[in-house]
Protein backbone atom coordinates (compact mmCIF):
# COMPACT_ATOMS: atom_id res chain seq x y z
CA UNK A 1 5.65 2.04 -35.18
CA UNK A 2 2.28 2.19 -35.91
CA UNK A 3 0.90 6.27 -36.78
CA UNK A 4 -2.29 7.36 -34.35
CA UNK A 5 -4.12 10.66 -33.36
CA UNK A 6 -2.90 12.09 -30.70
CA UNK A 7 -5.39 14.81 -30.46
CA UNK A 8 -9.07 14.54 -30.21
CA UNK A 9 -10.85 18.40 -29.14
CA UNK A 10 -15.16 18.74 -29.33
CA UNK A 11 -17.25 20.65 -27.84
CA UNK A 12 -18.95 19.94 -24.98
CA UNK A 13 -21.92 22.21 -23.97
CA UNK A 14 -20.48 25.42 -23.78
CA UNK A 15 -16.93 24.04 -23.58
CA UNK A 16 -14.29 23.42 -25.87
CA UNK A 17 -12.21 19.66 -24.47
CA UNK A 18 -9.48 17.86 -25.64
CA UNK A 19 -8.05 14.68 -25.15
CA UNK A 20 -4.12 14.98 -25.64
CA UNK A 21 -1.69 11.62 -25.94
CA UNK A 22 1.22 12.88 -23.96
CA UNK A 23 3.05 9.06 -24.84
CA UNK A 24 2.57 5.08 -24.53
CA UNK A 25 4.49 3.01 -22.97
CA UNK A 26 4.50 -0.95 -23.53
CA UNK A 27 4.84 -2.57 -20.41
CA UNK A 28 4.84 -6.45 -19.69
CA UNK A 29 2.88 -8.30 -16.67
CA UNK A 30 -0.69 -7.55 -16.88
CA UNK A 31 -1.22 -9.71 -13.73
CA UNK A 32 1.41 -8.23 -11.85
CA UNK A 33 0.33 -4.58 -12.58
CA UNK A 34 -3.20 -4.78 -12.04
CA UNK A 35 -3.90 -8.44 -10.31
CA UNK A 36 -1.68 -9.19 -7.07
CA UNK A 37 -2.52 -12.05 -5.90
CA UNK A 38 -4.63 -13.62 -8.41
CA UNK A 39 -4.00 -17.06 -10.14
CA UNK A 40 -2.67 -16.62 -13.63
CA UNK A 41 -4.86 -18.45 -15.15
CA UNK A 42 -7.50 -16.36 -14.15
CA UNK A 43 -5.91 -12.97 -15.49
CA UNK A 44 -5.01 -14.96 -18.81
CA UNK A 45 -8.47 -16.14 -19.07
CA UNK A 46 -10.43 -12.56 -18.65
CA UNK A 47 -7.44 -11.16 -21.23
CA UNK A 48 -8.05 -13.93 -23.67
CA UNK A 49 -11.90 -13.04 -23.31
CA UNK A 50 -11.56 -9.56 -24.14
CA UNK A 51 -9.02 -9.98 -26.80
CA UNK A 52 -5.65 -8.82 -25.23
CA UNK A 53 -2.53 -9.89 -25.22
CA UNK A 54 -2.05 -11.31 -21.65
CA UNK A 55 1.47 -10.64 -21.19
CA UNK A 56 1.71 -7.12 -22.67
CA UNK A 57 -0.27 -4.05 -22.42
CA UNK A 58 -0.36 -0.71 -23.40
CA UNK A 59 -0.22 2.27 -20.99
CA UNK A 60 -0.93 5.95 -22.73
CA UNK A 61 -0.65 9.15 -20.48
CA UNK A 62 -3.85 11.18 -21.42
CA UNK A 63 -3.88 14.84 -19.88
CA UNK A 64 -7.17 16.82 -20.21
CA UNK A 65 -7.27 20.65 -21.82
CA UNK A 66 -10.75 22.57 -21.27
CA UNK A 67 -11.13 26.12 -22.60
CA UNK A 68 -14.51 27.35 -21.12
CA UNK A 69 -14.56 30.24 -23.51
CA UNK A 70 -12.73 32.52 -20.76
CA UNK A 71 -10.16 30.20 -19.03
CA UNK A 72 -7.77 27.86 -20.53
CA UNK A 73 -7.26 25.01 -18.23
CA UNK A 74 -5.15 22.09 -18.16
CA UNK A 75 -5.21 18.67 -15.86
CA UNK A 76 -1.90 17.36 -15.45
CA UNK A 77 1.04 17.90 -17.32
CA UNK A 78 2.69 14.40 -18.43
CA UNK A 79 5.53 12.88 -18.04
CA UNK A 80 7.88 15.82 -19.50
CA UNK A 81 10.88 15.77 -21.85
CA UNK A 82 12.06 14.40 -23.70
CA UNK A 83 9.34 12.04 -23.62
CA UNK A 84 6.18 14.27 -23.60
CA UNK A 85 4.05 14.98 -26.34
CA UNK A 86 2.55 17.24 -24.63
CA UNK A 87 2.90 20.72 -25.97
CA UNK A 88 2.55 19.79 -29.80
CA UNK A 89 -0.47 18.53 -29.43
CA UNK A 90 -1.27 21.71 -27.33
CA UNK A 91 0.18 23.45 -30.68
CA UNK A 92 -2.25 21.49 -32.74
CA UNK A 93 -5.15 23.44 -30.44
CA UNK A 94 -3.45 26.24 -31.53
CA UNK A 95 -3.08 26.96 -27.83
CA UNK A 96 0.49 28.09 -26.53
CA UNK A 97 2.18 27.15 -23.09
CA UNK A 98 2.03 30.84 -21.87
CA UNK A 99 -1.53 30.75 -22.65
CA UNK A 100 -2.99 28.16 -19.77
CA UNK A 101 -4.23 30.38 -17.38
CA UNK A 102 -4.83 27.40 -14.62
CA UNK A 103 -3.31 24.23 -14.11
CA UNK A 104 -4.64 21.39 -12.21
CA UNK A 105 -2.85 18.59 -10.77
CA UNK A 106 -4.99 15.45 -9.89
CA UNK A 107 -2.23 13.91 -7.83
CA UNK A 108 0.78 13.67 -7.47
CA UNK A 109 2.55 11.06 -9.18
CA UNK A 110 5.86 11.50 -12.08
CA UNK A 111 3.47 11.30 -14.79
CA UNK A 112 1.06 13.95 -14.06
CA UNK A 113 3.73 16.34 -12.17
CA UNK A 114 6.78 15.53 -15.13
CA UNK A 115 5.67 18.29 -17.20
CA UNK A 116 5.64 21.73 -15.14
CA UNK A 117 9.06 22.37 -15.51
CA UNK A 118 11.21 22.64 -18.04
CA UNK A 119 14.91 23.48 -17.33
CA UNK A 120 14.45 24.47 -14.07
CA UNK A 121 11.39 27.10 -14.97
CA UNK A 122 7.50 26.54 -14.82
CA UNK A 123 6.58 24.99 -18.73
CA UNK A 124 3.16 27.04 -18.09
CA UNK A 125 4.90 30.72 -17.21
CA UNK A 126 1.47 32.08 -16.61
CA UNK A 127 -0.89 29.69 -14.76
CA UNK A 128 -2.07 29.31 -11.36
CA UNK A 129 -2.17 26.23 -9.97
CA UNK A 130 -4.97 23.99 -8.01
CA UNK A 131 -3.61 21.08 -6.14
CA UNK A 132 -5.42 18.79 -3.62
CA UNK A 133 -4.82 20.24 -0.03
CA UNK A 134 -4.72 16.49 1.30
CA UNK A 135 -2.11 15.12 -1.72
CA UNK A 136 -0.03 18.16 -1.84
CA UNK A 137 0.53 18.20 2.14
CA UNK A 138 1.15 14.51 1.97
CA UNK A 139 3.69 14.67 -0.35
CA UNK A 140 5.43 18.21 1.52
CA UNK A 141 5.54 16.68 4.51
CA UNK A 142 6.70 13.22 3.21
CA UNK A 143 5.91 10.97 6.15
CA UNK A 144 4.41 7.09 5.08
CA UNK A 145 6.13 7.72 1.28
CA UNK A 146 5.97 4.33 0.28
CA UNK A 147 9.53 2.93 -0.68
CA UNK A 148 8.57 2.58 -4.13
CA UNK A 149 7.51 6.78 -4.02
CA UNK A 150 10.60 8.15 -2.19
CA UNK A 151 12.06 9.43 -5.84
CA UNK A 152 8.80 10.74 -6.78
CA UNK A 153 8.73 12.44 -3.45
CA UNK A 154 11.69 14.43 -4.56
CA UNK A 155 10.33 15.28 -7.78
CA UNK A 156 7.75 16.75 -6.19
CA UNK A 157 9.71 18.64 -4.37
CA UNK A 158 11.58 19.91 -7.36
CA UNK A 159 8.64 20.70 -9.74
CA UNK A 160 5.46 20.99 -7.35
CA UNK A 161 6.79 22.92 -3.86
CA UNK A 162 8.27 25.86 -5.48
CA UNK A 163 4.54 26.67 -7.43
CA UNK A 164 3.05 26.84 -3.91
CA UNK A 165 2.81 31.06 -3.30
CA UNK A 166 0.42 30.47 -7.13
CA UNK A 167 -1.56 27.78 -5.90
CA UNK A 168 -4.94 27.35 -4.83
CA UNK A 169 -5.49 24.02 -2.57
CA UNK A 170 -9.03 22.42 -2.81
CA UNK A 171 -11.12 19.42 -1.08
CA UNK A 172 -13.61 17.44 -2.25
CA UNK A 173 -16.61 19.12 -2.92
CA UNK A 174 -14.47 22.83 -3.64
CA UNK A 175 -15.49 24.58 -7.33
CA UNK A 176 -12.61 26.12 -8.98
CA UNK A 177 -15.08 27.73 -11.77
CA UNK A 178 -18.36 27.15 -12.70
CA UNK A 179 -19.39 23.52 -13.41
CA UNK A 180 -16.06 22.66 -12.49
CA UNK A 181 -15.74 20.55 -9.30
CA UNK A 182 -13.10 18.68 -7.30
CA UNK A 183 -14.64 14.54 -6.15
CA UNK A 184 -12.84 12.34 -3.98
CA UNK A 185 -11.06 9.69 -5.72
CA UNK A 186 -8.18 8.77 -3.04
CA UNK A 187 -6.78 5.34 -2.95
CA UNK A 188 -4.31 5.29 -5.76
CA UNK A 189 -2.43 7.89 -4.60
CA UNK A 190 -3.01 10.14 -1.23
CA UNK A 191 -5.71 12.94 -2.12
CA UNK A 192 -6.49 12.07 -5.29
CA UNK A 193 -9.01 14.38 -6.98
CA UNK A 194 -11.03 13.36 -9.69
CA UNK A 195 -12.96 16.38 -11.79
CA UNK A 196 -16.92 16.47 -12.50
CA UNK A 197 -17.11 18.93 -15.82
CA UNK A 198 -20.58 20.48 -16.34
CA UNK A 199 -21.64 22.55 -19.11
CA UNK A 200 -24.88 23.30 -20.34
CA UNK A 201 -26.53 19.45 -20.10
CA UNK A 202 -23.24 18.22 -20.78
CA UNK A 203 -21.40 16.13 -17.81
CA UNK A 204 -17.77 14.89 -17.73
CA UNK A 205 -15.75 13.17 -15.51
CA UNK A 206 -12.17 13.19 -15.53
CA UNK A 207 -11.35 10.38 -13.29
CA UNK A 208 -7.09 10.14 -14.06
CA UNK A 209 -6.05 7.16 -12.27
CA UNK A 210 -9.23 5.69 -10.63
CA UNK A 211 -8.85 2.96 -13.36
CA UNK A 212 -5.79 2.13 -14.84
CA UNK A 213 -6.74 -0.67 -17.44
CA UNK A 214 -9.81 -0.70 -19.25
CA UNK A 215 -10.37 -4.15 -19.53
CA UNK A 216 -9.13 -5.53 -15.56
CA UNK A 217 -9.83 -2.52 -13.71
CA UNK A 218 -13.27 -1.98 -14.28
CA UNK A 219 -14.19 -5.95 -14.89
CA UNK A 220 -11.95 -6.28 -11.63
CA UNK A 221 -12.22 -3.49 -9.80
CA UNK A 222 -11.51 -5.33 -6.71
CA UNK A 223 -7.85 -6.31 -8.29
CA UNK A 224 -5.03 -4.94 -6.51
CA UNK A 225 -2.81 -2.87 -8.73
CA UNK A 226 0.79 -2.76 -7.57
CA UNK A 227 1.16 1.32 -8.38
CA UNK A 228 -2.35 2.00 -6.14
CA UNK A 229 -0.70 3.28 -2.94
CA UNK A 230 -3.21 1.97 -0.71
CA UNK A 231 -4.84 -0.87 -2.61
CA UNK A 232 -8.00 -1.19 -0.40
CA UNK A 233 -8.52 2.38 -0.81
CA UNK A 234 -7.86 2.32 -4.21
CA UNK A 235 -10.78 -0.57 -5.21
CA UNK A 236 -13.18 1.06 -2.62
CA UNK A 237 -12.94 4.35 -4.43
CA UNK A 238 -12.81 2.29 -8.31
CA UNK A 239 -16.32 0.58 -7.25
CA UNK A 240 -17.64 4.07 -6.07
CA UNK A 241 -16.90 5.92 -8.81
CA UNK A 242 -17.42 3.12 -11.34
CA UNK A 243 -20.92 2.20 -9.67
CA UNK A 244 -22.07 6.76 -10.17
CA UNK A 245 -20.44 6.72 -13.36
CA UNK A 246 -22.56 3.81 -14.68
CA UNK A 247 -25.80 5.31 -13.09
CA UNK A 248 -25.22 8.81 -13.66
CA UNK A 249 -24.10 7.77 -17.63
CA UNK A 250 -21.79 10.09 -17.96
CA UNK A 251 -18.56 10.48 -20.07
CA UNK A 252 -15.37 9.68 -18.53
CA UNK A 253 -11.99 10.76 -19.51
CA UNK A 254 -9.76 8.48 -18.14
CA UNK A 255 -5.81 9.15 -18.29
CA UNK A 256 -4.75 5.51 -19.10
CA UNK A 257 -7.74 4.43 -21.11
CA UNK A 258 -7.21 3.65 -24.63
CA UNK A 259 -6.86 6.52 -26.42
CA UNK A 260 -8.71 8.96 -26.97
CA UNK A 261 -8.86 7.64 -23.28
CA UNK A 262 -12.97 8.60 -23.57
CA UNK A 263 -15.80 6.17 -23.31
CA UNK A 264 -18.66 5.39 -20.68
CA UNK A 265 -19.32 2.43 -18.01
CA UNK A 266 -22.04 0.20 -18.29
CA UNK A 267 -22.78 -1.73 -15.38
CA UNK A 268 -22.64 -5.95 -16.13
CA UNK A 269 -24.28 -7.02 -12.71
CA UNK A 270 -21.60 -6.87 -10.15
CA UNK A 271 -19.15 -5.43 -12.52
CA UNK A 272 -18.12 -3.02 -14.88
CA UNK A 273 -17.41 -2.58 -18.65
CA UNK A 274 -15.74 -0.13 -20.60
CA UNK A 275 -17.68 1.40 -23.78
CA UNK A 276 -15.58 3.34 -25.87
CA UNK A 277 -16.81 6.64 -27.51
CA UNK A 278 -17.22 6.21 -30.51
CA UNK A 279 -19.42 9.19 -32.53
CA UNK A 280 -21.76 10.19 -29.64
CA UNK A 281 -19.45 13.55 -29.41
CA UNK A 282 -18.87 14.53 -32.77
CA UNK A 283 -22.56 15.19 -32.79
């Protein structure tokens, strides 16, 4: 097993970020994640070109922690024990569970939800909570749950319902604290809410699952991926966001990139490419 970072914090304008690696999973079938209905040879041929294995990839589970100085915040939560990672590398912040004054959930899928309970009791005792108003009644009311979703309906109902009466439901648009702003990103799952981070100069965006691969999703963002709930959706909202992201050159933290799941798009005519960060924000 090889040994990695699983923490990478800088500062960011008047902001204080960090990248956390929750876990990795290996997972076989590149094409049938990310490429219904494309001819093999096509998915083995943009793998081969970009160096990957074509029948394996990895998949990490990066969740976001700002501290703006006064408010501790956290996007998503992992998967949860016993596989999450997630609150030692909160310890290596030297930030405690009980100190995370707000929690935000982009969507709500196992591996963002997984980690706000723990036996039976919120993990983050003291935070509120900001859920999308359109994902969050979706998932309540439970009508058009996909097959595949009707056991992460029910852990929703078990970790996300009860938090309602400390919640605070937002739409696109909606500022939860200065330079901190809610964009559409629905498609992958129902409501999902992508975050815009401004501080001083400084812009972030933490997309979460508008890409899921950082080699087919943004060099194929038309691709169906078999986990996007409504596929269409899901590559309308990829080329949107991929298309601003490229113009607006702005840092994305993305929650299955590589990790530390940071980089920036550069637009490749009709496409996309992934640029990792390297040292731009040690600087």
């Amino acid at each position: 097993m090889p040994l990695r970072p699983s923490v990478y914090a800088f500062d960011f304008g008047g902001f204080r970020i960090a990248t956390l690696l929750d876990a990795t999973d290996i997972r076989g079938g590149l094409a049938e994640s990310f490429a219904l209905g494309e001819p093999e040879d096509r998915v083995r041929a943009l793998a081969v070109a970009n160096f990957i294995d074509p029948d394996r990839f990895e998949h990490p589970f990066i969740p976001v922690f700002v501290d703006t100085g006064k408010v501790k915040l956290l996007f998503d939560t992992g998967l949860g024990e016993p596989e999450s990672a997630l609150l030692h590398g909160l310890s290596q912040l030297g930030v405690a569970a009980e100190e995370i004054d707000i929690v935000v959930l982009t969507h709500g899928h196992p591996d963002h939800i997984g980690g706000l309970m723990t036996d039976g009791a919120p993990t983050f005792s003291r935070a509120r909570y900001v859920f999308g108003a359109a994902a969050f009644e979706f998932w309540r009311r439970g009508e058009n749950v996909r097959a595949a979703r009707r056991a992460n309906r029910e852990l929703f109902l078990r970790n996300c319902a009860p938090l309602a009466d400390r919640a605070t439901f937002v739409n696109p648009g909606d500022e939860i604290l200065p330079g901190i702003t809610a964009v559409d990103a629905a498609g992958h799952s129902p409501g999902l809410l992508a975050w815009r981070i401004e501080s001083a100069d400084r812009r972030l965006l933490i997309w979460s699952d508008t890409c899921l691969h950082y080699i087919v999703s943004l060099q194929r963002p038309d691709w169906r991926a078999n986990v996007d709930d409504d596929k269409e959706e899901a590559a309308r909202a990829r080329r949107r966001l991929l298309t601003s992201a490229a113009e607006e050159r702005v840092v994305i933290a993305g929650y299955h990139m590589p990790f530390p799941g940071l980089g920036f798009v550069e637009r490749t005519g009709d496409t996309f490419r992934w640029v990792p960060v390297s040292y731009q924000l040690n600087l």
